[in-house]
Protein backbone atom coordinates (compact mmCIF):
# COMPACT_ATOMS: atom_id res chain seq x y z
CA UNK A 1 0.63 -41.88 -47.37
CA UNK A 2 -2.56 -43.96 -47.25
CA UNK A 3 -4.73 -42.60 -44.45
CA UNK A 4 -5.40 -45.93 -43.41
CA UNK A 5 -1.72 -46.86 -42.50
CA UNK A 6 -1.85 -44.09 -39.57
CA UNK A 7 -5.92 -45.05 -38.69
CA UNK A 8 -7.24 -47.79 -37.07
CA UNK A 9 -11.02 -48.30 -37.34
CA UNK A 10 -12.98 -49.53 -34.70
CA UNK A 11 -16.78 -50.26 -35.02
CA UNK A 12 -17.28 -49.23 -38.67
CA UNK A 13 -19.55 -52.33 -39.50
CA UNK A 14 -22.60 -50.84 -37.74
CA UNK A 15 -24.32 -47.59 -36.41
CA UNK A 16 -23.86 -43.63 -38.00
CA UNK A 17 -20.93 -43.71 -36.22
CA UNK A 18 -17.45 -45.07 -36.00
CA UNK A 19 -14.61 -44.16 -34.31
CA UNK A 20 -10.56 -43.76 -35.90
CA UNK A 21 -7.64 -44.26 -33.56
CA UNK A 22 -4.69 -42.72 -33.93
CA UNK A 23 -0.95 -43.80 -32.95
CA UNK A 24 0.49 -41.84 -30.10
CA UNK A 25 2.02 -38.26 -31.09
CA UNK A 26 -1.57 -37.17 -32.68
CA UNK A 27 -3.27 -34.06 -31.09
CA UNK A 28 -6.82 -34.82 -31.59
CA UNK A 29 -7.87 -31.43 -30.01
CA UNK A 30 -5.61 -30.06 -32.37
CA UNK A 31 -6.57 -31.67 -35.44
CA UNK A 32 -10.10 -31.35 -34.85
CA UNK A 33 -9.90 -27.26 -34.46
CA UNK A 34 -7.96 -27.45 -37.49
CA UNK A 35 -10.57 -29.54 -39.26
CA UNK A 36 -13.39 -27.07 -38.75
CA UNK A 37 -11.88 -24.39 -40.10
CA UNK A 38 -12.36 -26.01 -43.48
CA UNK A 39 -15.74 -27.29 -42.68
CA UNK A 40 -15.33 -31.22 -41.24
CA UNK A 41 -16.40 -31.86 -37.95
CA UNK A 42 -14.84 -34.75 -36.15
CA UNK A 43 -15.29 -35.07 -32.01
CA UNK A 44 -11.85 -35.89 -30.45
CA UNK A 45 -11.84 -39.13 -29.06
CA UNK A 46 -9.10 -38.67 -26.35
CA UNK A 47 -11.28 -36.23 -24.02
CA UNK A 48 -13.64 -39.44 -23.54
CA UNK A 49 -11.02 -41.43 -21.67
CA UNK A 50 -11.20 -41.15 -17.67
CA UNK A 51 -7.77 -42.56 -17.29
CA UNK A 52 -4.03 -41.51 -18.37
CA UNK A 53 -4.45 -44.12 -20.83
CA UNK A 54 -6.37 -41.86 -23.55
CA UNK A 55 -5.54 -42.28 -27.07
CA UNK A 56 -5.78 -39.79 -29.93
CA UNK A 57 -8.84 -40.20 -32.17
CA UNK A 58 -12.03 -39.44 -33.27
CA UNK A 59 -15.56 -40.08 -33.73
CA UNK A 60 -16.65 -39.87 -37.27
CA UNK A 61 -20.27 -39.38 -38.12
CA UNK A 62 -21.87 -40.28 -41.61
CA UNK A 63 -25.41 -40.33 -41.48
CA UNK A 64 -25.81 -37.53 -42.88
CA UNK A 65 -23.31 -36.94 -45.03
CA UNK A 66 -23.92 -38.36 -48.55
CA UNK A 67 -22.01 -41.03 -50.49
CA UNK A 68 -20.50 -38.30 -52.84
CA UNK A 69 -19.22 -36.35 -49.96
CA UNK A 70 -17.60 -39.24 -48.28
CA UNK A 71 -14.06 -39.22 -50.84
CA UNK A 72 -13.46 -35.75 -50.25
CA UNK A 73 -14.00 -35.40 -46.22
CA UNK A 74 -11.34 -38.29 -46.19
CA UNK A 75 -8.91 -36.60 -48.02
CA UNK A 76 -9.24 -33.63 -45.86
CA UNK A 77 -8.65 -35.74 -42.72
CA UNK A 78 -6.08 -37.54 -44.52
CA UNK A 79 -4.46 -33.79 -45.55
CA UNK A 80 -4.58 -32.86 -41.69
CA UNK A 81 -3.42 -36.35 -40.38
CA UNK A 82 -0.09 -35.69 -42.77
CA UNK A 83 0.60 -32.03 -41.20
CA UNK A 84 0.21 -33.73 -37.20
C-alpha cells in the first residue's frame, strides 16, 4: 500500500515543515509513540485542533534531515501507518 493513498499533504511546497493528514480511524498519539521508539519523530497533528473536529496527522520536519535519510523515514511511517 502506497503511503500516499492513506496521506494527504498539505503545505509541502514551502517551509521545513509540512503537515500529513490522515483519514479518520488513525491514532496519531499512538502512532507517534510508536514512531519514536525506532527513532522518527513526528508531532501529532490532532492535539492542535480546539474543536471536536480534529483530524489525525502530523507535522513532519525535514530541515534537518538529509536527502539520503528521507526514503527510509518514509518507509518507517509508511510501516506504522499499515499496523494503525
Amino acid at each position: 500500500l502506497p503511503i500516499w493513498s492513506v496521506v494527504e499533504i498539505v503545505g509541502g511546497g514551502a517551509g521545513m515543515h509540512l503537515a500529513v493528514t490522515l483519514p479518520g480511524g488513525y491514532r496519531d498519539l499512538e502512532i507517534a509513540e510508536r514512531a519514536a521508539q525506532q527513532n522518527l519523530w513526528t508531532w501529532p497533528l490532532s492535539p492542535s485542533y480546539l474543536d471536536e473536529g480534529a483530524r489525525p496527522g502530523f507535522i513532519l520536519g525535514f530541515g534537518s534531515t538529509s536527502v539520503q535519510e528521507i526514503p527510509g523515514a518514509v518507509r518507517k511511517l509508511r510501516n506504522l501507518l499499515t499496523m494503525k
